[in-house]
Every structure is written in C-alpha cells, then in structure tokens.
N, C-alpha and C. Protein backbone atom coordinates (compact mmCIF):
# COMPACT_ATOMS: atom_id res chain seq x y z
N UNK A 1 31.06 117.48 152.69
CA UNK A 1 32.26 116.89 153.24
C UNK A 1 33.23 116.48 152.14
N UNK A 2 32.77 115.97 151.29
CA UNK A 2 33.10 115.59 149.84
C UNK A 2 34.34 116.49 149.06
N UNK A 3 33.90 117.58 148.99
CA UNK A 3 34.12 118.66 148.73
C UNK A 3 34.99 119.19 149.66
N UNK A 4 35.00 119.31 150.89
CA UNK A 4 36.57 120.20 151.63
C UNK A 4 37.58 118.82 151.42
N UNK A 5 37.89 118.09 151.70
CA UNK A 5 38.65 117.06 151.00
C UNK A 5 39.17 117.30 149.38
N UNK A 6 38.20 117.40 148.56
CA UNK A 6 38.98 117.83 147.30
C UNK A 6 39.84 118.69 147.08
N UNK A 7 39.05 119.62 148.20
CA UNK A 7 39.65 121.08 148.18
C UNK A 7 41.17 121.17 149.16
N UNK A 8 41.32 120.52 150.10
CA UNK A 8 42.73 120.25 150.89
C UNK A 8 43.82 119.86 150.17
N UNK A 9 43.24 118.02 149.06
CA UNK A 9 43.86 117.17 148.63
C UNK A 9 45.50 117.51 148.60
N UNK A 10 45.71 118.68 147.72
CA UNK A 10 46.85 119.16 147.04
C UNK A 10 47.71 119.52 148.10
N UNK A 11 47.09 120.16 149.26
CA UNK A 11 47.86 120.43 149.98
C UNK A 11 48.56 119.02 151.30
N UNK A 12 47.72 118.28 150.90
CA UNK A 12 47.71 116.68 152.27
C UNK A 12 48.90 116.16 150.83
N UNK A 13 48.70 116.28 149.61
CA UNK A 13 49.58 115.55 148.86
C UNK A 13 51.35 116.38 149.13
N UNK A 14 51.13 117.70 149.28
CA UNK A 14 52.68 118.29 149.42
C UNK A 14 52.86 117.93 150.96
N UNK A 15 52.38 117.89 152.16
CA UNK A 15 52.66 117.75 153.14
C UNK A 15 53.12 116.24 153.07
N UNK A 16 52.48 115.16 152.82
CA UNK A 16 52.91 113.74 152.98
C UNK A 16 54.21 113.33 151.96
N UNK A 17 54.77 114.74 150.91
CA UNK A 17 56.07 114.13 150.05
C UNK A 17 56.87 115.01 150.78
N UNK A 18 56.04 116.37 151.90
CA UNK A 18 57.12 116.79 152.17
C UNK A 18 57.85 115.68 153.69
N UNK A 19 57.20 115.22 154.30
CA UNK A 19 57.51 114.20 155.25
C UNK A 19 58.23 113.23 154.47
N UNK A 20 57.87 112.89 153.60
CA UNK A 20 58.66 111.34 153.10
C UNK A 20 60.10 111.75 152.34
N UNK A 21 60.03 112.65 151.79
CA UNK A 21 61.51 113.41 151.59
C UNK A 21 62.84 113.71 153.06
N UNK A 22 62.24 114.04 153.61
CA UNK A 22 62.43 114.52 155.28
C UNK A 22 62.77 113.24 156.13
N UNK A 23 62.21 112.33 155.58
CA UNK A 23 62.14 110.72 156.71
C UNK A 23 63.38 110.41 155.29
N UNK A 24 63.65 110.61 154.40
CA UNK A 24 64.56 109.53 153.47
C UNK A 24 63.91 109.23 152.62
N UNK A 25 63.05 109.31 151.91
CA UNK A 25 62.40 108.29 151.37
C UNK A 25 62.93 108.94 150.08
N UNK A 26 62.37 107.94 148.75
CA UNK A 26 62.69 108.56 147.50
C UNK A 26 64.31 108.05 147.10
N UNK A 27 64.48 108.34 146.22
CA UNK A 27 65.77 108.28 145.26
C UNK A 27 66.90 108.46 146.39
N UNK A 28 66.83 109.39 147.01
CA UNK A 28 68.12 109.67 148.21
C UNK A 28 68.35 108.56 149.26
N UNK A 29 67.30 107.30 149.24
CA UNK A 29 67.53 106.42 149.98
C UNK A 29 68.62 104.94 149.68
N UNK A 30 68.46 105.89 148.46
CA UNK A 30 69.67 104.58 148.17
C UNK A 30 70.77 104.95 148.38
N UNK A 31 71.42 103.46 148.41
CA UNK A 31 72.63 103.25 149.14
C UNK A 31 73.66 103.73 148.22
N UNK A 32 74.58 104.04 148.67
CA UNK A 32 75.91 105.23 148.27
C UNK A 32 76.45 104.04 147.59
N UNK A 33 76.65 104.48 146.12
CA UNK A 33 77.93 104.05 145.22
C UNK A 33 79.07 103.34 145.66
N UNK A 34 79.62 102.50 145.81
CA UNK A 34 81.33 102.39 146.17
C UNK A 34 82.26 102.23 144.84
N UNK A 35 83.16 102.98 144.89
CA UNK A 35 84.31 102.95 143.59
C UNK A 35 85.68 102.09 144.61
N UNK A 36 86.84 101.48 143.49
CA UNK A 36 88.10 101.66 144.03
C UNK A 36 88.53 101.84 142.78
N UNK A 37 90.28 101.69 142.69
CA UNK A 37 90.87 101.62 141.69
C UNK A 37 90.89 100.90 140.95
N UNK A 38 89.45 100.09 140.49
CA UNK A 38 89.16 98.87 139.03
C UNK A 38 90.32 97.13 139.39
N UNK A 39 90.07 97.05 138.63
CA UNK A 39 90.63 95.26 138.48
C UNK A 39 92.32 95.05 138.09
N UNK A 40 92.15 95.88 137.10
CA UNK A 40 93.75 96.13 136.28
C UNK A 40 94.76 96.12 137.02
N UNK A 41 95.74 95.26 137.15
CA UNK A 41 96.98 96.04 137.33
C UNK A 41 97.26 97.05 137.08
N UNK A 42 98.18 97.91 137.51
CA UNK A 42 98.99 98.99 136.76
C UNK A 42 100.49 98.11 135.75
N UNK A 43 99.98 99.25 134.74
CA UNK A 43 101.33 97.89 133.61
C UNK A 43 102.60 98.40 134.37
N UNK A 44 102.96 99.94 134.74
CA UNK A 44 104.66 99.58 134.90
C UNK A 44 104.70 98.78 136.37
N UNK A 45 105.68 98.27 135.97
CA UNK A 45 106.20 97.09 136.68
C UNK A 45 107.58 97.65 137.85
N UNK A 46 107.77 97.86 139.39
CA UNK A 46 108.30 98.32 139.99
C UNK A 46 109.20 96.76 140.25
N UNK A 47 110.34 97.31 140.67
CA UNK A 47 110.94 95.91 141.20
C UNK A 47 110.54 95.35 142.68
N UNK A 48 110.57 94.38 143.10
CA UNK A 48 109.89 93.67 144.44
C UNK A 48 110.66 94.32 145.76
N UNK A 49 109.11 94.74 146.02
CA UNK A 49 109.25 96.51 147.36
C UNK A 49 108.81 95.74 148.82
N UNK A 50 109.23 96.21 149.98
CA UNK A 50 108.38 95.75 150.89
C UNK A 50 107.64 96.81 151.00
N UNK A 51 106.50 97.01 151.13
CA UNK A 51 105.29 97.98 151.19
C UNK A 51 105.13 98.41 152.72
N UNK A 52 106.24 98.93 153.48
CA UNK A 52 105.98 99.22 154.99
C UNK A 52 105.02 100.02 155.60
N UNK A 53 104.43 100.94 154.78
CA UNK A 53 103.47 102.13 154.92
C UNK A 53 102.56 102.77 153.96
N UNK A 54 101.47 102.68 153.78
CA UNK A 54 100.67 103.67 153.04
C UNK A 54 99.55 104.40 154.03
N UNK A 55 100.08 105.81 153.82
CA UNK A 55 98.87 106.34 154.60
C UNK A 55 98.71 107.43 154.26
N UNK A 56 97.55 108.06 154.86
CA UNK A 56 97.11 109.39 154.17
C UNK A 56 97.16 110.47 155.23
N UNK A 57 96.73 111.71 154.86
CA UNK A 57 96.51 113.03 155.41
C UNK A 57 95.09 113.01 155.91
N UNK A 58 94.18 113.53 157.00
CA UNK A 58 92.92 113.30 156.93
C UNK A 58 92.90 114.63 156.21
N UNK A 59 91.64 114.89 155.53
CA UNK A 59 90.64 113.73 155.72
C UNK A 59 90.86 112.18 154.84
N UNK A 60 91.76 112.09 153.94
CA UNK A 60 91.88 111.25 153.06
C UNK A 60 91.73 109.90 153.68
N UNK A 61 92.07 109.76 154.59
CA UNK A 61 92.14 108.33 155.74
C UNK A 61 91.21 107.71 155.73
N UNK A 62 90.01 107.74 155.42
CA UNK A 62 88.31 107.32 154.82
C UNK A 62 88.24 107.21 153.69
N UNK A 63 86.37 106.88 154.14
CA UNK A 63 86.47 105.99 152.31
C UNK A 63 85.34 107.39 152.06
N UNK A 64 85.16 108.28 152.35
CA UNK A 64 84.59 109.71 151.83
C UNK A 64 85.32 110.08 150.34
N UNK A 65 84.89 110.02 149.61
CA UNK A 65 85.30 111.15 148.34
C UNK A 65 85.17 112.70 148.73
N UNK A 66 86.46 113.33 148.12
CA UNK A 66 86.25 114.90 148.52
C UNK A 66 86.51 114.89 147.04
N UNK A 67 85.62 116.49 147.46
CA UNK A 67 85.91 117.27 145.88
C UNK A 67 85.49 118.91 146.58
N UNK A 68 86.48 119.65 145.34
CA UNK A 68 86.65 121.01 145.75
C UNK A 68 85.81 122.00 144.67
N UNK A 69 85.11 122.85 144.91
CA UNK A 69 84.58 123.72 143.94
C UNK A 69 85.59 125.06 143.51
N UNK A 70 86.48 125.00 142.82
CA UNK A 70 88.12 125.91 142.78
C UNK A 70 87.22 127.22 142.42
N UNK A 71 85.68 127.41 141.63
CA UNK A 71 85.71 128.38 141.52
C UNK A 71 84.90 129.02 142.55
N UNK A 72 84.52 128.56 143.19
CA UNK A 72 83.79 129.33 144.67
C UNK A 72 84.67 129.37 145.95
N UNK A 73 85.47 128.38 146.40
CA UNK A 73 85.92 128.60 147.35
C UNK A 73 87.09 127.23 147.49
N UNK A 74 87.96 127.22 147.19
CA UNK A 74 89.37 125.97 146.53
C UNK A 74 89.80 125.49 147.94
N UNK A 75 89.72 126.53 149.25
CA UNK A 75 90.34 125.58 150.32
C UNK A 75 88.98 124.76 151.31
N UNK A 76 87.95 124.54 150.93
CA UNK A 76 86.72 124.28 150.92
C UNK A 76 86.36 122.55 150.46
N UNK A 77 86.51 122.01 151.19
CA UNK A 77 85.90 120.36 151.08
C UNK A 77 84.56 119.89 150.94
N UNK A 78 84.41 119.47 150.28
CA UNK A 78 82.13 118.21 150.23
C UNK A 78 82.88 117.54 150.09
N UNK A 79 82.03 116.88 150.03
CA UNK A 79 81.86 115.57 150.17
C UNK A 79 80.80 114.79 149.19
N UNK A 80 80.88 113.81 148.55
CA UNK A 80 79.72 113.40 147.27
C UNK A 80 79.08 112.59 148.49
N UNK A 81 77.52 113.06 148.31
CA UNK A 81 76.51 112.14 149.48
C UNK A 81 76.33 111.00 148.86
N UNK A 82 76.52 110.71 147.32
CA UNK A 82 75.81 109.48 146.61
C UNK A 82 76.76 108.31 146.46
N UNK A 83 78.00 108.88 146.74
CA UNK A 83 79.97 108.17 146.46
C UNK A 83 80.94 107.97 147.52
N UNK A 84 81.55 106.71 147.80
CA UNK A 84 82.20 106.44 148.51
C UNK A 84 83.39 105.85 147.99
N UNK A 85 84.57 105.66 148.48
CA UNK A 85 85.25 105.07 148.14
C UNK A 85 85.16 103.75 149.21
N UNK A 86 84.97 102.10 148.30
CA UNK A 86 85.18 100.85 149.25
C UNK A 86 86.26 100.57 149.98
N UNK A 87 87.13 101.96 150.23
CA UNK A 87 87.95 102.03 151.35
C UNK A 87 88.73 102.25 151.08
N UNK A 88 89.47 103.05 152.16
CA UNK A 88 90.10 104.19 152.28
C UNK A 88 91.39 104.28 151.08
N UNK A 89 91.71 105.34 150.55
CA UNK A 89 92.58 106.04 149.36
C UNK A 89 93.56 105.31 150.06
N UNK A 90 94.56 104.72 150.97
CA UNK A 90 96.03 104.56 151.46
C UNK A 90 95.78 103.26 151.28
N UNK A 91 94.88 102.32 151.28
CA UNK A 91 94.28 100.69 150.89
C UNK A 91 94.17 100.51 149.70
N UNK A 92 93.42 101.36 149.07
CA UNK A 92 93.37 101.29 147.52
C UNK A 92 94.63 101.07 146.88
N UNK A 93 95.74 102.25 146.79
CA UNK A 93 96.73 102.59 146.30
C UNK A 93 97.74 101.36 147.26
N UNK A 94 97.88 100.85 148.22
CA UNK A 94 98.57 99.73 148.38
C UNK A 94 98.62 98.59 147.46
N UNK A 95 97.16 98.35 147.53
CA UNK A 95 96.90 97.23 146.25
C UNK A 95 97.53 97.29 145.23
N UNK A 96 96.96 98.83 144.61
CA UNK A 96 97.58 98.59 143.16
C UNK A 96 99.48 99.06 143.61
N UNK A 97 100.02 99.26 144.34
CA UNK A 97 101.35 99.34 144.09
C UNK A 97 102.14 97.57 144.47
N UNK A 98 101.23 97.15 145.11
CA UNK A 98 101.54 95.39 145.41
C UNK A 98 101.35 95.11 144.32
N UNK A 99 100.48 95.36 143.29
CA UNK A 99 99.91 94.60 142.04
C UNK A 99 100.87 95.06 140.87
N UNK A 100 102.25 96.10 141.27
CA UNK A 100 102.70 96.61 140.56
C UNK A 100 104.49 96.31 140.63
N UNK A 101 104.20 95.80 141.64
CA UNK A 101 105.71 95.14 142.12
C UNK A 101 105.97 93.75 141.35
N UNK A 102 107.38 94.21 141.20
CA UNK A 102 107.23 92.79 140.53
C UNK A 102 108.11 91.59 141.66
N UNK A 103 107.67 89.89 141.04
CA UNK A 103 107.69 89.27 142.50
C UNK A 103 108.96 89.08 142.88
N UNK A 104 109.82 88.89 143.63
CA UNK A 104 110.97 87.90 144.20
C UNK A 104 111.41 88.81 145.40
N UNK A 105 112.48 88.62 145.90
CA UNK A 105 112.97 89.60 147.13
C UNK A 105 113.01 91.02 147.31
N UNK A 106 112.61 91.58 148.01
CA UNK A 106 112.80 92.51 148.26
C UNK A 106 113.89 93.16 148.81
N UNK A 107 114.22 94.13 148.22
CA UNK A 107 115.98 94.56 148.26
C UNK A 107 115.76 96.23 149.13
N UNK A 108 114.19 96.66 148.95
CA UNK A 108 114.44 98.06 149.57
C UNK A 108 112.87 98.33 150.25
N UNK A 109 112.35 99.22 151.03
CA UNK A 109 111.42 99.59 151.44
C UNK A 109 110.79 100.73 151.20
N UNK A 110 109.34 100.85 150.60
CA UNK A 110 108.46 102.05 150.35
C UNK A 110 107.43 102.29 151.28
N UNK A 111 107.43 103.29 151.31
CA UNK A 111 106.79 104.02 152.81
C UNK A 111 105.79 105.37 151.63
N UNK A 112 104.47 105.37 151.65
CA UNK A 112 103.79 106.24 150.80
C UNK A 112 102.74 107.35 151.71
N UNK A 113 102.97 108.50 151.74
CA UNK A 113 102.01 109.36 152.37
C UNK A 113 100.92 110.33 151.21
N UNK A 114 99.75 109.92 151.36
CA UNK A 114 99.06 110.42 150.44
C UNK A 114 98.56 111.88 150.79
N UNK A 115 98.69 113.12 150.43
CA UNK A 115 98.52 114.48 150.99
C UNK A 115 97.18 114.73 150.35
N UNK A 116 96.82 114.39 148.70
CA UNK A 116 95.73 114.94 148.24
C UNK A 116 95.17 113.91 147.80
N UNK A 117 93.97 113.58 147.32
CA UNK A 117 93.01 112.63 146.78
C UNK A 117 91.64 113.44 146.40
N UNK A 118 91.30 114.35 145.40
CA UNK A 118 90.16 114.49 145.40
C UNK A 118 90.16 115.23 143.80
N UNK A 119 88.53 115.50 143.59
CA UNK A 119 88.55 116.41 142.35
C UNK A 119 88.46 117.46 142.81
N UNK A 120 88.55 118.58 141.46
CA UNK A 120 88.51 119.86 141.44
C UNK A 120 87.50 120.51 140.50
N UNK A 121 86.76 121.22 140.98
CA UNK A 121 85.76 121.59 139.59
C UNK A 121 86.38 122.81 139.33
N UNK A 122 86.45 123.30 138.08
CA UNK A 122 86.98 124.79 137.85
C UNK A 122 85.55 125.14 137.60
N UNK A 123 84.81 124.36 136.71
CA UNK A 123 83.49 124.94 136.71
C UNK A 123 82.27 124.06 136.91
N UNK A 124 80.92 123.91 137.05
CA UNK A 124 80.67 123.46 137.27
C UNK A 124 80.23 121.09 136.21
N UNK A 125 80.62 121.93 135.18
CA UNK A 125 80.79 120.80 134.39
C UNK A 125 82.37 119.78 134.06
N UNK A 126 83.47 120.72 134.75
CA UNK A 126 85.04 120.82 134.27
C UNK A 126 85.61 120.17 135.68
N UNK A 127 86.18 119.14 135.61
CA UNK A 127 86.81 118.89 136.76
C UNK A 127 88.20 118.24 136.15
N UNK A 128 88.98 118.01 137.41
CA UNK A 128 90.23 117.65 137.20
C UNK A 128 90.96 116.70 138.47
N UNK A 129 91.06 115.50 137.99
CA UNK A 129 92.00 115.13 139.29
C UNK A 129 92.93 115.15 140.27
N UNK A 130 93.11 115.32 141.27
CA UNK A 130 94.52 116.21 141.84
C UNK A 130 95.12 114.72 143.01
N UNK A 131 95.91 114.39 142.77
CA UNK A 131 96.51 113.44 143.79
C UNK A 131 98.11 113.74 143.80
N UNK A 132 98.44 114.45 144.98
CA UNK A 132 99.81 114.08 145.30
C UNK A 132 100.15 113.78 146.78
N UNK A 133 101.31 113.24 146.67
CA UNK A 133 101.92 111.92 147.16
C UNK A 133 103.57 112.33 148.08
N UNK A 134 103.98 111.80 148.68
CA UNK A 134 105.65 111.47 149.36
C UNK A 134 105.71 110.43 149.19
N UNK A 135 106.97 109.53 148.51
CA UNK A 135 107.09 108.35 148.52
C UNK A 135 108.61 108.72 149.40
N UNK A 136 109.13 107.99 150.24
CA UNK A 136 109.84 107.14 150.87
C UNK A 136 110.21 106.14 150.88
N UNK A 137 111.97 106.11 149.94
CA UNK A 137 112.53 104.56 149.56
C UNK A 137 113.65 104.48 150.49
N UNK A 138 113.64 102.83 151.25
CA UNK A 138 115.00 102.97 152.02
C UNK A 138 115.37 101.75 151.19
N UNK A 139 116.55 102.08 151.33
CA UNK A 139 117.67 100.85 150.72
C UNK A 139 118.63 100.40 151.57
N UNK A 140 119.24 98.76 151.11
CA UNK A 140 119.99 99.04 152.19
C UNK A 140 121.25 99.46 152.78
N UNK A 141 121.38 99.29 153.87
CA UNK A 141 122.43 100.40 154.29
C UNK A 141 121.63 101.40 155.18
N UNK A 142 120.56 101.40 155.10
CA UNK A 142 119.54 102.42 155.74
C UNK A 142 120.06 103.50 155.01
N UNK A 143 119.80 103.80 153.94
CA UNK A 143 119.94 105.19 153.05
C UNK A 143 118.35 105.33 152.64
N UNK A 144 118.01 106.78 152.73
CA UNK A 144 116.51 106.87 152.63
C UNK A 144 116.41 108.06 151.39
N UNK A 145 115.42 108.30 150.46
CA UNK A 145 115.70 108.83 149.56
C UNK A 145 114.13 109.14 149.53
N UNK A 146 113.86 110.56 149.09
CA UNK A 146 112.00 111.03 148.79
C UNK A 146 112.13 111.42 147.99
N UNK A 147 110.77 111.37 147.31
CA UNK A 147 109.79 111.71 146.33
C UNK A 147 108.44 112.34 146.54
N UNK A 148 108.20 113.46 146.12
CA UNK A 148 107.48 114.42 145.92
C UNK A 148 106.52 114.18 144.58
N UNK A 149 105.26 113.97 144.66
CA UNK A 149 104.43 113.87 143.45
C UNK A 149 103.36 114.47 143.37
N UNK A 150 103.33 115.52 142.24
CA UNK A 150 101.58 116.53 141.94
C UNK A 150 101.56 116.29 140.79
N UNK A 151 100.21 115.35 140.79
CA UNK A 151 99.61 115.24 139.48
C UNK A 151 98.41 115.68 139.80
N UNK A 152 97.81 116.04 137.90
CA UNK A 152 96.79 116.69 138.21
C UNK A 152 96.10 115.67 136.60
N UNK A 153 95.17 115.56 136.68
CA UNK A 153 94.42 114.92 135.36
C UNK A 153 93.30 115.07 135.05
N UNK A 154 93.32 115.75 133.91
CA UNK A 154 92.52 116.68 133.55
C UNK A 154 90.97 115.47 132.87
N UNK A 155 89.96 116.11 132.44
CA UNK A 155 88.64 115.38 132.08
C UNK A 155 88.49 114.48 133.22
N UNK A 156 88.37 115.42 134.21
CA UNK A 156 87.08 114.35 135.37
C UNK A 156 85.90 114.60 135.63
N UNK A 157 85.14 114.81 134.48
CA UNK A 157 84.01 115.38 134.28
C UNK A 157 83.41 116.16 135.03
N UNK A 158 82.00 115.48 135.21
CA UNK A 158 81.02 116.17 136.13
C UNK A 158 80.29 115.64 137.37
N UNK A 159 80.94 114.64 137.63
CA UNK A 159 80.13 113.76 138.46
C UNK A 159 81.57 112.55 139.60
N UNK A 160 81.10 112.13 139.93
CA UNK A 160 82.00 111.00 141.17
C UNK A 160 82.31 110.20 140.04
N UNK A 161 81.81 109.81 139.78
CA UNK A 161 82.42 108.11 138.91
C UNK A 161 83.08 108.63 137.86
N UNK A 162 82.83 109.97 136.89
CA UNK A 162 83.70 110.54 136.02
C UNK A 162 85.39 110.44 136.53
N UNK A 163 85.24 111.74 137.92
CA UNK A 163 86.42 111.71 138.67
C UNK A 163 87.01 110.62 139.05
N UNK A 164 86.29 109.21 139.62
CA UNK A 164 87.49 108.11 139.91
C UNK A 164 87.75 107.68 138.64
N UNK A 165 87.43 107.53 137.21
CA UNK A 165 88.43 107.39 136.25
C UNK A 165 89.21 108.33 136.49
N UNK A 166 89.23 109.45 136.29
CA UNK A 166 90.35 110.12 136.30
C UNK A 166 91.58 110.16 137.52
N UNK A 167 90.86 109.71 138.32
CA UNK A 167 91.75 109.55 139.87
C UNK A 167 92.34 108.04 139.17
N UNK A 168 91.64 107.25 138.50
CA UNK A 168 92.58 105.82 138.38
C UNK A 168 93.49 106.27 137.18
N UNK A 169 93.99 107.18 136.55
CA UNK A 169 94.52 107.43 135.39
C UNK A 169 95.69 108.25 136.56
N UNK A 170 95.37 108.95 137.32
CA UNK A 170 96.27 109.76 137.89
C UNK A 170 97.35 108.49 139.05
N UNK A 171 96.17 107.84 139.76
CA UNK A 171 96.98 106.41 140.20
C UNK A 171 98.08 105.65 139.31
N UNK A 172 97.70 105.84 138.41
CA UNK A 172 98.72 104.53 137.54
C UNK A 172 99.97 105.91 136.57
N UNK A 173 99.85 106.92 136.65
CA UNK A 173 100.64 108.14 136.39
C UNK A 173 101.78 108.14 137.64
N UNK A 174 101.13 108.06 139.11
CA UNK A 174 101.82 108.13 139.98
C UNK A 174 103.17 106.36 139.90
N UNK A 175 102.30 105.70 139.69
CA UNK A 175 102.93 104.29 140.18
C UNK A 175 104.09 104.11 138.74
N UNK A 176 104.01 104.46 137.70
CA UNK A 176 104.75 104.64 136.76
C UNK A 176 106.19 105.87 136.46
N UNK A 177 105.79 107.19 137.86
CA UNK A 177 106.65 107.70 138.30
C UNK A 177 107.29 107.51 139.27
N UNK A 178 106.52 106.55 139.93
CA UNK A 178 107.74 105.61 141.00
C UNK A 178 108.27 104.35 140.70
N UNK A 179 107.93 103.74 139.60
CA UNK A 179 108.52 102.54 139.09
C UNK A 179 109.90 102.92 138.37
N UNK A 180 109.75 104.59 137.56
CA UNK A 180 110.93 105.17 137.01
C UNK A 180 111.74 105.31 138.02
N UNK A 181 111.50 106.39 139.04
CA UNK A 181 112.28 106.41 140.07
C UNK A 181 112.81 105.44 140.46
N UNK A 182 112.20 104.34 141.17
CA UNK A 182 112.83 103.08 141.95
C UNK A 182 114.14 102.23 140.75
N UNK A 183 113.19 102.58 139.35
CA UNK A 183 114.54 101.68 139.01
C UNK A 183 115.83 102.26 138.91
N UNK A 184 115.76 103.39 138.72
CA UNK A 184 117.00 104.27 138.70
C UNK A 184 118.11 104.59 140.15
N UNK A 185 117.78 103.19 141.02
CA UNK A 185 118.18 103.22 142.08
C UNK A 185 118.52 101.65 142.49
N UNK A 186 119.80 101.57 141.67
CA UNK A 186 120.75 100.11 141.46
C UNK A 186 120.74 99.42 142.68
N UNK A 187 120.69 99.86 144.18
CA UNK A 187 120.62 98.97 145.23
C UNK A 187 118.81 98.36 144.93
N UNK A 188 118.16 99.17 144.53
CA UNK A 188 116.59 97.98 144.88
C UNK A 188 116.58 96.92 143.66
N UNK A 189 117.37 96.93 142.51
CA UNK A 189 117.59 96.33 141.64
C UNK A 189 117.51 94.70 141.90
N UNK A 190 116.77 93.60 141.78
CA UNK A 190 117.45 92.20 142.15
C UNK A 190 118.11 91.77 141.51
C-alpha cells in the first residue's frame, strides 16, 4: 500500500497545484496594484479655471489600465490584471489640473475630454506613453476656443508602474501645454 502512494505522489502533488492555481491561490491572489498621478503638483501654474468637466472616452472612464501591443495588433486593448488605476483617468487629471490652477477668481471655464490614456509596446520590453486630450476654454462673453493634444512619451518601460511614470510625465507635458495656451488668452488673465 506503501508503495502505490509513493508511486501516485507526483501526480496528487500536480493535481492539488493544479486546483489551487484554478481556485486563485498563489501569487495571482493578490490584490491589484493601484497607481494615480503621485503627490506633486504640476509646477506650471494655469491661471484660476473653473474646472466644469473632465471626462473620458470609454474605455478610459475606469480605473482599468489599458495598454496596446503596436507590434501584434495596435487597435487591440488588455488590460494589466496586476494594475489599476485608484480611479478613473478624468479624476486623476482633474486633481492635478486643480492643483495647477492658480488661486483667486475665475475669469474662464475648462471643459477636458480625455480620448487616449494608455501604453504602447512597440516591443515587448519598449513602451511609450500615449495620452491625448480636447481641452475646451470658454471665456467670457461665451467665446469658446479648443485644443487638441497628442503626446506621446517615450521610456515606459516594461511593466504598469514603468508606464504610469511615464503617463505622469506625459500628464504634466499636457497641463504645461494648457497653462501656455490659457495664458495666451488675455480674457482668463486676472
């Protein structure tokens, strides 16, 4: 009896990791990462905005990270199973554009539609950040004026947390091309 037992063992040992793999168990049971856009302000400094809108495109509207594999198939979405964002890309990027305003009245209104949010791998070690944007400034008088933004930022390594540095480098790229913009627009001026 001794003996058919020894002789099974190996196989009762792959059957019981193959169940416990299958039920969750192991390394994959842990709980998913959360990133946002860090602590920092963004340094450029926008003049004091009312923030009427930030929102996104789905899937961006969640706190899912996407990322694209450009060299297998570019119109093609995953999703990182181990990475989340602590909520949603149009929340994030509010913050830091509140955190980027500078304080007293507000003289005009920004309205932000986020179209892209994700990485790009060209290969499998090579990624790149891609976030672009519509900004929408009204001033007053009800005169409305857009902005169009594709950035792309390159070294987002190989992994989720590589890419949200690089997504927070591409964030504060964006908020520094709308701080240029906005100031160059004498009615939001205080």
């Amino acid at each position: 009896m001794t003996g058919l037992c020894h002789r099974h063992a190996p196989a009762a040992v792959f059957v019981a990791a193959l169940i416990a793999g299958c039920a969750g168990g192991g390394s994959s049971n842990a709980p998913p990462r959360a990133y946002d856009l860090g602590i920092e302000a963004p340094a450029p400094r926008m003049p004091a905005l009312e923030l009427r809108e930030v929102r996104a495109l789905r899937p961006y509207d969640g706190s899912a990270m996407y990322y694209r594999l450009a060299y297998q198939d570019g119109a093609e979405l995953a999703v990182f199973a181990q990475s989340r964002w602590a909520a949603p890309p149009p929340e994030l990027l509010r913050k830091q554009l509140a955190r980027a305003s500078r304080p007293g009245t507000p003289r005009c209104t920004l309205e932000v539609e986020l179209q892209e949010f994700t990485q790009v791998f060209s290969a499998t070690h090579s990624s790149t950040a891609r976030l672009e944007l519509v900004a929408t400034l009204g001033t007053p008088g009800a005169h409305r004026e857009s902005l169009s933004l594709r950035l792309s930022e390159e070294g987002a390594g190989s992994n989720a947390a590589q890419g949200v540095n690089a997504l927070q480098r591409a964030v504060a790229r964006a908020i520094a091309d709308l701080a240029a913009w906005i100031d160059g627009v004498a009615a939001c001026r205080g």
